[in-house]
C-alpha atoms as a PDB file:
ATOM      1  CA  UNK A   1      26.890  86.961 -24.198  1.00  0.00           C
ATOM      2  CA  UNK A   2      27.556  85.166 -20.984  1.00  0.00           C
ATOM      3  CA  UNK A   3      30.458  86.298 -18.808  1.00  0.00           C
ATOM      4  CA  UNK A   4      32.766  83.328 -18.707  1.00  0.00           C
ATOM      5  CA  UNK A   5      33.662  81.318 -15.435  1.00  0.00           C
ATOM      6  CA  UNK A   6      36.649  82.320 -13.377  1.00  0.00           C
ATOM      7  CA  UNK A   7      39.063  80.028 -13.583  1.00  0.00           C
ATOM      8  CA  UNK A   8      38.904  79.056 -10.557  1.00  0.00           C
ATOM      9  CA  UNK A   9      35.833  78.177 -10.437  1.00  0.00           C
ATOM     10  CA  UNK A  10      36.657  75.912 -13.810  1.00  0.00           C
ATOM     11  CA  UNK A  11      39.562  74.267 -11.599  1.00  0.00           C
ATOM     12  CA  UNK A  12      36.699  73.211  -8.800  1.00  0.00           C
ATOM     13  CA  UNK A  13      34.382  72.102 -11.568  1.00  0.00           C
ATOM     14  CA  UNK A  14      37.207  69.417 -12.146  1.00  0.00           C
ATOM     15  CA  UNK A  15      36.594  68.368  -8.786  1.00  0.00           C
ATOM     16  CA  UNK A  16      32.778  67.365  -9.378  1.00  0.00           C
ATOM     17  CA  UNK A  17      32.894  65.770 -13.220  1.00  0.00           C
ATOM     18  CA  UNK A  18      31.880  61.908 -14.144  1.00  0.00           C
ATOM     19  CA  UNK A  19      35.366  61.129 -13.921  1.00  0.00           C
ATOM     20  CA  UNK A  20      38.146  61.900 -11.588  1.00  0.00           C
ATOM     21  CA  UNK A  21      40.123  64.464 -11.965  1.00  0.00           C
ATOM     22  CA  UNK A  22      44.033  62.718 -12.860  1.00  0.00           C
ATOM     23  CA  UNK A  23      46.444  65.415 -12.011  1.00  0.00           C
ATOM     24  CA  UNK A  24      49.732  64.775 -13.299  1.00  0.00           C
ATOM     25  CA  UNK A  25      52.812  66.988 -11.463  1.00  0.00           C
ATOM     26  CA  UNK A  26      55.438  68.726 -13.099  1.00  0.00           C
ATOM     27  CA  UNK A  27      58.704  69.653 -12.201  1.00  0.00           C
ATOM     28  CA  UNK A  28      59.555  72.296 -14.579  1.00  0.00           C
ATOM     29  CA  UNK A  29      58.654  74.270 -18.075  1.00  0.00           C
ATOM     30  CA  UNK A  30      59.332  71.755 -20.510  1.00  0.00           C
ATOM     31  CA  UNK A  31      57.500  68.419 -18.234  1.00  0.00           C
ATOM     32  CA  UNK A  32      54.091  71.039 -17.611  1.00  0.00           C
ATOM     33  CA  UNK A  33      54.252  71.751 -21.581  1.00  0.00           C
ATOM     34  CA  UNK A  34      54.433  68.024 -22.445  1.00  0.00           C
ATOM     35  CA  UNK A  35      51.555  67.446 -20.260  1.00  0.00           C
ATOM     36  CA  UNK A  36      49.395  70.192 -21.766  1.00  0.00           C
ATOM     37  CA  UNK A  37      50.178  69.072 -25.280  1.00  0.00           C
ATOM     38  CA  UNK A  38      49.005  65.551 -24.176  1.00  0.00           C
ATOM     39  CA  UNK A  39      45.839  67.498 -22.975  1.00  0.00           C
ATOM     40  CA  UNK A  40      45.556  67.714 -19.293  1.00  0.00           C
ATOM     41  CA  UNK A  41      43.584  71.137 -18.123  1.00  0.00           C
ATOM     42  CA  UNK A  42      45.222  70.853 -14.806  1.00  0.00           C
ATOM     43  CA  UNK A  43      48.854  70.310 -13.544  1.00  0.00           C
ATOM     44  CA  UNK A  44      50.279  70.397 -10.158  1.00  0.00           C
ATOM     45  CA  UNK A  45      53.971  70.795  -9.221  1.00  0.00           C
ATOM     46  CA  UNK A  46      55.508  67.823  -6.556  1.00  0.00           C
ATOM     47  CA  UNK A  47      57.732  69.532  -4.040  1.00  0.00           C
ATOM     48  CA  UNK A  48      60.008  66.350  -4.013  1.00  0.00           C
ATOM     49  CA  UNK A  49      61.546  66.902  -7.743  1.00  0.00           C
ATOM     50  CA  UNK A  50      61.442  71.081  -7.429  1.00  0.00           C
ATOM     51  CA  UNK A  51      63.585  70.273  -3.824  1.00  0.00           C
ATOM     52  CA  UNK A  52      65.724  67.725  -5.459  1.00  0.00           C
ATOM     53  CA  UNK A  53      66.667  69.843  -8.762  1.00  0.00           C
ATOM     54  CA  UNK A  54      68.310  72.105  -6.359  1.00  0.00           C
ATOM     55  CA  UNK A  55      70.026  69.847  -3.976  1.00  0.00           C
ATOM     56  CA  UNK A  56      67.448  70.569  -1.445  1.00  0.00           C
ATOM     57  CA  UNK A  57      65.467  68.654   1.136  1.00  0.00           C
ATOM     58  CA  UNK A  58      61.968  67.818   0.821  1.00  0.00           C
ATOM     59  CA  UNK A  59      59.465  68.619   3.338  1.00  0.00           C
ATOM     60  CA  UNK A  60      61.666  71.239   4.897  1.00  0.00           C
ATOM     61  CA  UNK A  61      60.327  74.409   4.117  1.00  0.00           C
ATOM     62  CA  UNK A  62      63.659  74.867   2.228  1.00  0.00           C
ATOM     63  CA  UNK A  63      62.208  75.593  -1.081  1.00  0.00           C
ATOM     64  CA  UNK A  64      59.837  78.633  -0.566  1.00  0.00           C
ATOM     65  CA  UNK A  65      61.923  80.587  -3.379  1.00  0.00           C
ATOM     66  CA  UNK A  66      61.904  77.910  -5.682  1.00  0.00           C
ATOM     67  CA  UNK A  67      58.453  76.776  -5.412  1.00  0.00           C
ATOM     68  CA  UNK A  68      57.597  80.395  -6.232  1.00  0.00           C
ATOM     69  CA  UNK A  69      59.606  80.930  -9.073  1.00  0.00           C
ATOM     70  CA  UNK A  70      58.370  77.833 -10.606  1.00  0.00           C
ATOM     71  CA  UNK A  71      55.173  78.875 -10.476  1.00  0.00           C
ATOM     72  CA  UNK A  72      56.052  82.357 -11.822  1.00  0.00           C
ATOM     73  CA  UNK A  73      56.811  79.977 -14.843  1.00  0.00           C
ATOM     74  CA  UNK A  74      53.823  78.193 -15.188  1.00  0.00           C
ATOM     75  CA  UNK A  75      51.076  80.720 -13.990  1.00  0.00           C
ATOM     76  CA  UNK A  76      50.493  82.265 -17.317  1.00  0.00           C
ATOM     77  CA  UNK A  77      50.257  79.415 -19.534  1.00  0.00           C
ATOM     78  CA  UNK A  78      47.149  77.727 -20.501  1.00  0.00           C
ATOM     79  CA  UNK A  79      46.453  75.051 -18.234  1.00  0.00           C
ATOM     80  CA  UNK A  80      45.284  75.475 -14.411  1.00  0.00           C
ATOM     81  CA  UNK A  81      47.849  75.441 -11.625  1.00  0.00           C
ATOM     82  CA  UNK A  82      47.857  73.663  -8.684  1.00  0.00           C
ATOM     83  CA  UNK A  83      50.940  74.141  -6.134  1.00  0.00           C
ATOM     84  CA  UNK A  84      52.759  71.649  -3.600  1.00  0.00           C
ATOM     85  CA  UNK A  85      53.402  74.073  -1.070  1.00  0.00           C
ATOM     86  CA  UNK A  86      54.171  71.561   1.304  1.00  0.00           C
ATOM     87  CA  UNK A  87      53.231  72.866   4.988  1.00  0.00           C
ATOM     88  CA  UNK A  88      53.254  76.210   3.645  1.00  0.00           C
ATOM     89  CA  UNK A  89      57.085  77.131   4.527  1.00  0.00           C
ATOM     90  CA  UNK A  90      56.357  78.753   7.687  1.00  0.00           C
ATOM     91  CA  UNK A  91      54.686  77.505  10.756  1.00  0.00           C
ATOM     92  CA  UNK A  92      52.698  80.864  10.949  1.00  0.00           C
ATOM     93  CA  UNK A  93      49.565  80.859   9.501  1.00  0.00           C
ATOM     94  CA  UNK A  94      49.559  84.873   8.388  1.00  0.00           C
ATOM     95  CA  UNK A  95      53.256  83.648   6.264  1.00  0.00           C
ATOM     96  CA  UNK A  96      51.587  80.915   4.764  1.00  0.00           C
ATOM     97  CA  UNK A  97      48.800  82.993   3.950  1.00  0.00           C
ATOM     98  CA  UNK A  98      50.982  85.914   2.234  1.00  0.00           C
ATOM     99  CA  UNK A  99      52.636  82.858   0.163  1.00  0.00           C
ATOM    100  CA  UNK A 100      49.011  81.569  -0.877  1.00  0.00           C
ATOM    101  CA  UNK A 101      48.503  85.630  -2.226  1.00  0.00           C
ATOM    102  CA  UNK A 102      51.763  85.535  -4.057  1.00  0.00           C
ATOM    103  CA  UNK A 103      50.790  82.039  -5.581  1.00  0.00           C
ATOM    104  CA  UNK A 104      47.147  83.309  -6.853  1.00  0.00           C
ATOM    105  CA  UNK A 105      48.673  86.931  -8.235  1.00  0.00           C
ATOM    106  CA  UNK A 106      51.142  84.618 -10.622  1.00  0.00           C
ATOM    107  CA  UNK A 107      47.943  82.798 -12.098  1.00  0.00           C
ATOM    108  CA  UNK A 108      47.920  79.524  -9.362  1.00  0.00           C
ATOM    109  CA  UNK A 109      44.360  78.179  -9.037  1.00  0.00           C
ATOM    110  CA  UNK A 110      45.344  76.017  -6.668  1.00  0.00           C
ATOM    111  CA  UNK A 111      47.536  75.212  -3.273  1.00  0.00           C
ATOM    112  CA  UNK A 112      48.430  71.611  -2.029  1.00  0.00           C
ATOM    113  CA  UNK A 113      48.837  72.042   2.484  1.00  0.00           C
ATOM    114  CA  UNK A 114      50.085  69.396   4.203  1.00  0.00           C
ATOM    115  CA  UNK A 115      49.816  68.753   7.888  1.00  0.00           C
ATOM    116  CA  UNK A 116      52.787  66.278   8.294  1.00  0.00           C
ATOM    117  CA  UNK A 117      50.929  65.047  11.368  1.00  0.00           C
ATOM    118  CA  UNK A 118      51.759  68.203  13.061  1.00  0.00           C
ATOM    119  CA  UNK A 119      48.964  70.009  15.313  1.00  0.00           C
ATOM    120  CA  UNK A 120      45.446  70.092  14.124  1.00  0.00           C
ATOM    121  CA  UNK A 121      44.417  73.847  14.755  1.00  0.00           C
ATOM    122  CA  UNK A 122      47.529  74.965  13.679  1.00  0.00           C
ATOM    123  CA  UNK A 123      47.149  73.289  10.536  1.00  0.00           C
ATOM    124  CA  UNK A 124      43.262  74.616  10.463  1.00  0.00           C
ATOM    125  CA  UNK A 125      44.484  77.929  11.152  1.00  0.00           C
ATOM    126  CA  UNK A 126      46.707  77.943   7.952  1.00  0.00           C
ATOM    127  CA  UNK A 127      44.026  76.959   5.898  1.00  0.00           C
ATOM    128  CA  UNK A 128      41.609  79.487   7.410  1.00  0.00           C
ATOM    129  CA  UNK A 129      44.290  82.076   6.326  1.00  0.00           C
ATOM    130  CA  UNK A 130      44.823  81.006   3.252  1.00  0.00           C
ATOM    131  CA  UNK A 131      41.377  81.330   2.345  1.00  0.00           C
ATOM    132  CA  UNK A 132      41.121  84.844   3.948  1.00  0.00           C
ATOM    133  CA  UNK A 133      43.451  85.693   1.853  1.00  0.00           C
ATOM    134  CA  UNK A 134      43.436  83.972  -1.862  1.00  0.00           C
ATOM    135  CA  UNK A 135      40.034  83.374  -1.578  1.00  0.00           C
ATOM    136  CA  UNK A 136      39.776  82.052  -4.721  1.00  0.00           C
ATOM    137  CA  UNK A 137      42.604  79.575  -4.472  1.00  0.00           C
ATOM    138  CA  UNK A 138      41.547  76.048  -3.858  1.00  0.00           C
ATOM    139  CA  UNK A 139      43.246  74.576  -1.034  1.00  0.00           C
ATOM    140  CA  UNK A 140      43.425  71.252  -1.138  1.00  0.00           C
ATOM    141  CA  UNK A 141      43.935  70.031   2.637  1.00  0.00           C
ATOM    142  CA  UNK A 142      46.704  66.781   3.013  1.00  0.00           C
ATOM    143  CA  UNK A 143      46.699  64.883   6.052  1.00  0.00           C
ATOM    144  CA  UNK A 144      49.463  62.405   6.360  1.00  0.00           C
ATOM    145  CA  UNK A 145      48.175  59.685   8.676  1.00  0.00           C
ATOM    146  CA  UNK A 146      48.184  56.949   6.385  1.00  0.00           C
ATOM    147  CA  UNK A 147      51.597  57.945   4.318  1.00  0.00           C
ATOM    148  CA  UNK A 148      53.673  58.508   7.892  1.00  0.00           C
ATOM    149  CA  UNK A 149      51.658  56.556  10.452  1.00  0.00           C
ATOM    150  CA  UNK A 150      49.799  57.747  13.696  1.00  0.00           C
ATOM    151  CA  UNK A 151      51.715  57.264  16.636  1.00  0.00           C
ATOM    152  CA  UNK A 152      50.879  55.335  19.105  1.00  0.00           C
ATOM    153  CA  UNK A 153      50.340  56.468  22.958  1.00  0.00           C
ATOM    154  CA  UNK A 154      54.388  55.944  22.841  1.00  0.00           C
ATOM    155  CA  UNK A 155      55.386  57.344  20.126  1.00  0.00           C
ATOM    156  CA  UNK A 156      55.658  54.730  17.467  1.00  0.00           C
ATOM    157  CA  UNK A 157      54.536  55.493  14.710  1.00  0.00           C
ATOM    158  CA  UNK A 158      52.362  52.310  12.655  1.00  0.00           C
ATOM    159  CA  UNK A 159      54.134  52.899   9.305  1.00  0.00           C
ATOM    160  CA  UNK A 160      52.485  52.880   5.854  1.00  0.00           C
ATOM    161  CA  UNK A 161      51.330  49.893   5.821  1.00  0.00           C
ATOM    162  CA  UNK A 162      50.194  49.343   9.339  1.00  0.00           C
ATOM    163  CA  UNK A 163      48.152  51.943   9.854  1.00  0.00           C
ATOM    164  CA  UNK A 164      44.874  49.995  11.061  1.00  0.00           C
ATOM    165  CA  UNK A 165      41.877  51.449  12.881  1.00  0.00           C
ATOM    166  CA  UNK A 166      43.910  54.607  14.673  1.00  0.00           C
ATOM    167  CA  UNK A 167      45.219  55.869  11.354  1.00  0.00           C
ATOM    168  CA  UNK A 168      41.387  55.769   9.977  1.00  0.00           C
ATOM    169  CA  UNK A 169      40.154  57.549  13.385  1.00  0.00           C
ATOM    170  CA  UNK A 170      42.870  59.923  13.563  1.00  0.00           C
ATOM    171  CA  UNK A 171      42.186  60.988   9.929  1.00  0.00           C
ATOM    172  CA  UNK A 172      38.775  61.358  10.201  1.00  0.00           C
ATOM    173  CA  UNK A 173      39.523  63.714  13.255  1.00  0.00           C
ATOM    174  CA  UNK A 174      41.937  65.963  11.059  1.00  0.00           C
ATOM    175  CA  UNK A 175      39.753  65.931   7.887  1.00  0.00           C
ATOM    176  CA  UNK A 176      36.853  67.008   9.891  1.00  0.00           C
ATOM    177  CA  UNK A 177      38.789  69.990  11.255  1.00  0.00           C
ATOM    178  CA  UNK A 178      40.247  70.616   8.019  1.00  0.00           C
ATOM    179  CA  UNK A 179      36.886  70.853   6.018  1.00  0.00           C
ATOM    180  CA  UNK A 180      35.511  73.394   9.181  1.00  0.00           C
ATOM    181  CA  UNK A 181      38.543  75.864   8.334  1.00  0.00           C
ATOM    182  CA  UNK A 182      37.228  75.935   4.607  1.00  0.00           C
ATOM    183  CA  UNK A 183      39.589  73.505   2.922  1.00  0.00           C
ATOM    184  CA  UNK A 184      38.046  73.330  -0.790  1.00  0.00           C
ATOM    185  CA  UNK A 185      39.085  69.166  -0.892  1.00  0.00           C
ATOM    186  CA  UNK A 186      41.503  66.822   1.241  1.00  0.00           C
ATOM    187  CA  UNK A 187      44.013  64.232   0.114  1.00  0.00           C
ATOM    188  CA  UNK A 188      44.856  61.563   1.577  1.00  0.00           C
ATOM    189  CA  UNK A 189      48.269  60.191   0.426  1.00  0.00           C
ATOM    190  CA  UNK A 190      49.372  56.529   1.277  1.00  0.00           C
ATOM    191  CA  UNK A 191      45.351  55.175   1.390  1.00  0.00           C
ATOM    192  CA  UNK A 192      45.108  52.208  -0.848  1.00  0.00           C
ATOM    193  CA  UNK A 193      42.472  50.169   0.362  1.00  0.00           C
ATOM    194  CA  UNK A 194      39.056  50.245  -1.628  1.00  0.00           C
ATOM    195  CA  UNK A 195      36.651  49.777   1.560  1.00  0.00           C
ATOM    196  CA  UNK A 196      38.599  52.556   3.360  1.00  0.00           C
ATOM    197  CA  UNK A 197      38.308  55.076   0.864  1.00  0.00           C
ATOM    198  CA  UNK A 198      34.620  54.706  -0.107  1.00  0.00           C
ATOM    199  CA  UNK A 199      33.795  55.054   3.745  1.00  0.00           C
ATOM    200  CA  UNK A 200      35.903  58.493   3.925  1.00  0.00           C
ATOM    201  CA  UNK A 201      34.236  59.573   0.619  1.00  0.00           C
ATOM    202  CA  UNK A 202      30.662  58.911   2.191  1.00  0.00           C
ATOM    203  CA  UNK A 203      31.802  60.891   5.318  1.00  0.00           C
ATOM    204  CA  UNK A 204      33.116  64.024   3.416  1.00  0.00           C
ATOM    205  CA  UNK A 205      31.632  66.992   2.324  1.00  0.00           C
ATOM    206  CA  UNK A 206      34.591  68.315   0.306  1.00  0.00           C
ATOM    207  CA  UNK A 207      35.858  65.993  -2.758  1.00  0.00           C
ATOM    208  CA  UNK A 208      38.750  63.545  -1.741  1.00  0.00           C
ATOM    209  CA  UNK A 209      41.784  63.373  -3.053  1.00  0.00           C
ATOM    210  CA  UNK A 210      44.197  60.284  -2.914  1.00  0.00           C
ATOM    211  CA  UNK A 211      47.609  59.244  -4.003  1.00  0.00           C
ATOM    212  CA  UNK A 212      48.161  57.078  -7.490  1.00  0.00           C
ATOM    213  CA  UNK A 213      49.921  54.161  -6.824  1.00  0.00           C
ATOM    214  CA  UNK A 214      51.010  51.890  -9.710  1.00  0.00           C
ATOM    215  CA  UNK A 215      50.176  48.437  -7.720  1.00  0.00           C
ATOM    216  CA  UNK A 216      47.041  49.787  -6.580  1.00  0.00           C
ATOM    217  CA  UNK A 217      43.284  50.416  -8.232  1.00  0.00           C
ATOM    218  CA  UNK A 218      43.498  52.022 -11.498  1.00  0.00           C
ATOM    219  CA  UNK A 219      41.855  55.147 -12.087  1.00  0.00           C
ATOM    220  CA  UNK A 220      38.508  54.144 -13.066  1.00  0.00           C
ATOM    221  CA  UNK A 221      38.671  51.905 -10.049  1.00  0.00           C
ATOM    222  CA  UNK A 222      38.877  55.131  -7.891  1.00  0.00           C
ATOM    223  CA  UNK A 223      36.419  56.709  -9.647  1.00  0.00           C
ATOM    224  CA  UNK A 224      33.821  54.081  -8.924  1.00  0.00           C
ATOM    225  CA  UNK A 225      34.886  54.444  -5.120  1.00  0.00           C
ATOM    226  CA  UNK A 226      34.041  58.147  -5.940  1.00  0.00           C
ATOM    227  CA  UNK A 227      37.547  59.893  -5.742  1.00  0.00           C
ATOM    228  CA  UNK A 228      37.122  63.360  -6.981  1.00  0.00           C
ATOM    229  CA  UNK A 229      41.168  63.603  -7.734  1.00  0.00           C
ATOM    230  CA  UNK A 230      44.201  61.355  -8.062  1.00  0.00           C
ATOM    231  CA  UNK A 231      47.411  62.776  -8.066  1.00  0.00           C
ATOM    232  CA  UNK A 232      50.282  61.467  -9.359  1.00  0.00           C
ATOM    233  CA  UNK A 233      52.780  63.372  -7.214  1.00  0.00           C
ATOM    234  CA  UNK A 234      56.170  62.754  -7.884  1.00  0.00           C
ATOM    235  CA  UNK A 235      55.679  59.344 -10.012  1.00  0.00           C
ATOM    236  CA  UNK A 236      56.669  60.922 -12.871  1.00  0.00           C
ATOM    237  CA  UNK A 237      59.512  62.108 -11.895  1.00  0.00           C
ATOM    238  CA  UNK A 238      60.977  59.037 -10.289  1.00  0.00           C
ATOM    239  CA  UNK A 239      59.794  57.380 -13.392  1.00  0.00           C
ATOM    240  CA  UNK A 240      61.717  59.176 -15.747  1.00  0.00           C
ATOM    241  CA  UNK A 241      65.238  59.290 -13.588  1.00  0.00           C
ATOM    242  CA  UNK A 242      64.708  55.497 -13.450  1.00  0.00           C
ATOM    243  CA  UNK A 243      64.060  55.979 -17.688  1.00  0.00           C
ATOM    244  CA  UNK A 244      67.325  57.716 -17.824  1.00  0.00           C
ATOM    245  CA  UNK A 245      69.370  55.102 -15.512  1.00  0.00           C
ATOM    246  CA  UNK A 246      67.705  52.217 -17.197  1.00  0.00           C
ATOM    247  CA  UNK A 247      69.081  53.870 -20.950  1.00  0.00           C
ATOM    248  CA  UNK A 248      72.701  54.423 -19.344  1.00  0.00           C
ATOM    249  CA  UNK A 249      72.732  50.468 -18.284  1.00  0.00           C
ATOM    250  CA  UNK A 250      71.449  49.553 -22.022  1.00  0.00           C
ATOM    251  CA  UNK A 251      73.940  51.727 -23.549  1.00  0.00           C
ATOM    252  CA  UNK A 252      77.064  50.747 -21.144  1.00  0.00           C
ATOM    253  CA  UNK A 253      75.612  46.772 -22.187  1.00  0.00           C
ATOM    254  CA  UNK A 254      75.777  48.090 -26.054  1.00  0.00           C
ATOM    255  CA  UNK A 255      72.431  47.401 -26.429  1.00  0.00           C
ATOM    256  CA  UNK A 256      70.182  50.451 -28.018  1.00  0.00           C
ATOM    257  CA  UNK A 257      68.064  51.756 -25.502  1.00  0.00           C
ATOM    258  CA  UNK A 258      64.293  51.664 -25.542  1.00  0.00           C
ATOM    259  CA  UNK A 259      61.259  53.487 -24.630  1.00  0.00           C
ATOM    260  CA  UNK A 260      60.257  57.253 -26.138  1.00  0.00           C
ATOM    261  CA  UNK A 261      62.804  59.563 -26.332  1.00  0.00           C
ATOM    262  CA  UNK A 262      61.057  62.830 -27.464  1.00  0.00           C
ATOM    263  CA  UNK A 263      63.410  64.792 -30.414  1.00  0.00           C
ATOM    264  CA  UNK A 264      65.402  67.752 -29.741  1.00  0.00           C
ATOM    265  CA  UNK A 265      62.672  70.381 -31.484  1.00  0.00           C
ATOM    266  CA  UNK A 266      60.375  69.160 -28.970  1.00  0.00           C
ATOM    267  CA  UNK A 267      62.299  69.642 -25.573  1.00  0.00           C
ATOM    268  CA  UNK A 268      62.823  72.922 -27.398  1.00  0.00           C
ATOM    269  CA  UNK A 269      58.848  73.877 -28.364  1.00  0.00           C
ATOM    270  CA  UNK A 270      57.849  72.206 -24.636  1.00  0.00           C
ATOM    271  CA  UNK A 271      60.953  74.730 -22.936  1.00  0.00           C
ATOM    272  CA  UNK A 272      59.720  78.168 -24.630  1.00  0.00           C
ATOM    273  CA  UNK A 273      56.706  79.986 -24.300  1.00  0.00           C
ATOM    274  CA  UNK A 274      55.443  80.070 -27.516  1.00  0.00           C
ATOM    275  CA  UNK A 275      51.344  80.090 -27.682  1.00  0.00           C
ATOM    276  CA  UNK A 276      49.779  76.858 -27.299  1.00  0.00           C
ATOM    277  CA  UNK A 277      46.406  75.491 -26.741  1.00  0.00           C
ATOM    278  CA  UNK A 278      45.385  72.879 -24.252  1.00  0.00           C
END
């Protein structure tokens, strides 16, 4: 009988199928349990909601602790993991590199790096690390020179949506870099346009990664462009805080509110950790 595959290996397959891989992010027990039960084999965490539960920052390296004990949590249960580690929480590529370890010992497949425009080798040299030591974690390498802007020779930055020419120069410069240090993929968050992304994807030997956006191409859009993963990030989450504030209007209006409200028994089967199957 034929050994199965590691699962880490089964998280990279996900990377190369007919369709791109549509990783949803969770923020806690109960939201990665829904998302199994609706059948997703992969889930990633979005720093943004794990910062914000705990009146936190995000993209400060404040959340180290956090971002660890959530996936302590969600390790062991049967879907594979994918972290937003943000830049790592540490500047030095040997910390980020001891987080990556603790990450793959609780049962993470995968670890989200971003570079937030800071210096190239020093984000290559976290990534080199991190595959030194978790070499079995797939580090999926984020440049942010569409989502902040690349500033210009005086500092000002382009903004989202004025990126232009630099922004597609200056990521092609990082990705390259990125892919050398033995990043497994690279995401790009903030690139919408359909032209731009299927002349990165051509240029890349690692699968791409990009950023859902809800007025942008649809999934199988993507996938046509050849987008190996589309992350949702933390959609969800925004999504359902505007769900709750939309149901407190309704009810202060006396009107019943709408949408799907999921029963009691079911926050309770999606917040234990009673045996499931994805």
């Amino acid at each position: 009988m034929r050994a199965p595959r590691p699962i880490s290996d089964r998280f990279a397959d996900l990377h190369h199928a007919d369709a791109p891989l549509l990783l949803p992010n969770a923020w806690d027990h109960a939201t990665a349990m829904a998302m199994a039960d609706k059948g997703f084999q992969a889930i990633g965490t979005t720093s943004l909601a794990v910062a914000a539960a705990v009146g936190l920052p995000d993209g400060a390296s404040a959340t180290r602790d956090e971002t660890l004990r959530l996936a302590l949590i969600l390790g062991s249960q049967p879907f594979l993991l994918s972290v937003d580690a943000e830049s790592g929480f540490s500047e030095d590529p040997d910390e980020v590199a001891e987080f990556a370890r603790e990450l793959a010992a609780v049962g993470a497949v995968g670890i989200n790096l971003e570079d937030s425009l800071g210096p190239v080798d020093r984000h290559a040299a976290k990534i080199a690390a991190v595959k030194a030591a978790a070499p079995g974690l797939f580090v999926n390498a984020r440049t942010d020179t569409y989502w902040l802007g690349v500033p210009d020779g005086n500092g000002v930055r382009a903004g989202r949506r004025r990126h232009g020419i630099r922004s597609a120069a200056e990521t092609l410069s990082r990705l390259d870099a990125y892919q050398q240090a033995g990043a497994d993929g690279v995401f790009v968050p903030g690139l919408t346009d359909g032209r731009e992304i299927a002349a990165l994807v051509a240029r890349l030997d690692v699968p791409l990664n990009v950023l859902y956006s809800p007025s942008g191409l649809t999934v199988p859009q993507l996938g046509d462009l050849g987008v190996s993963r589309i992350s949702l990030g933390s959609f969800l989450y925004r999504r359902a805080l505007g769900a709750a504030l939309d149901a407190l209007d309704e009810i202060c209006e006396g009107d019943r509110p709408g949408g799907r409200t999921p029963s009691y028994e079911d926050i309770q089967n999606w917040g234990t950790d009673a045996v499931r199957h994805v």
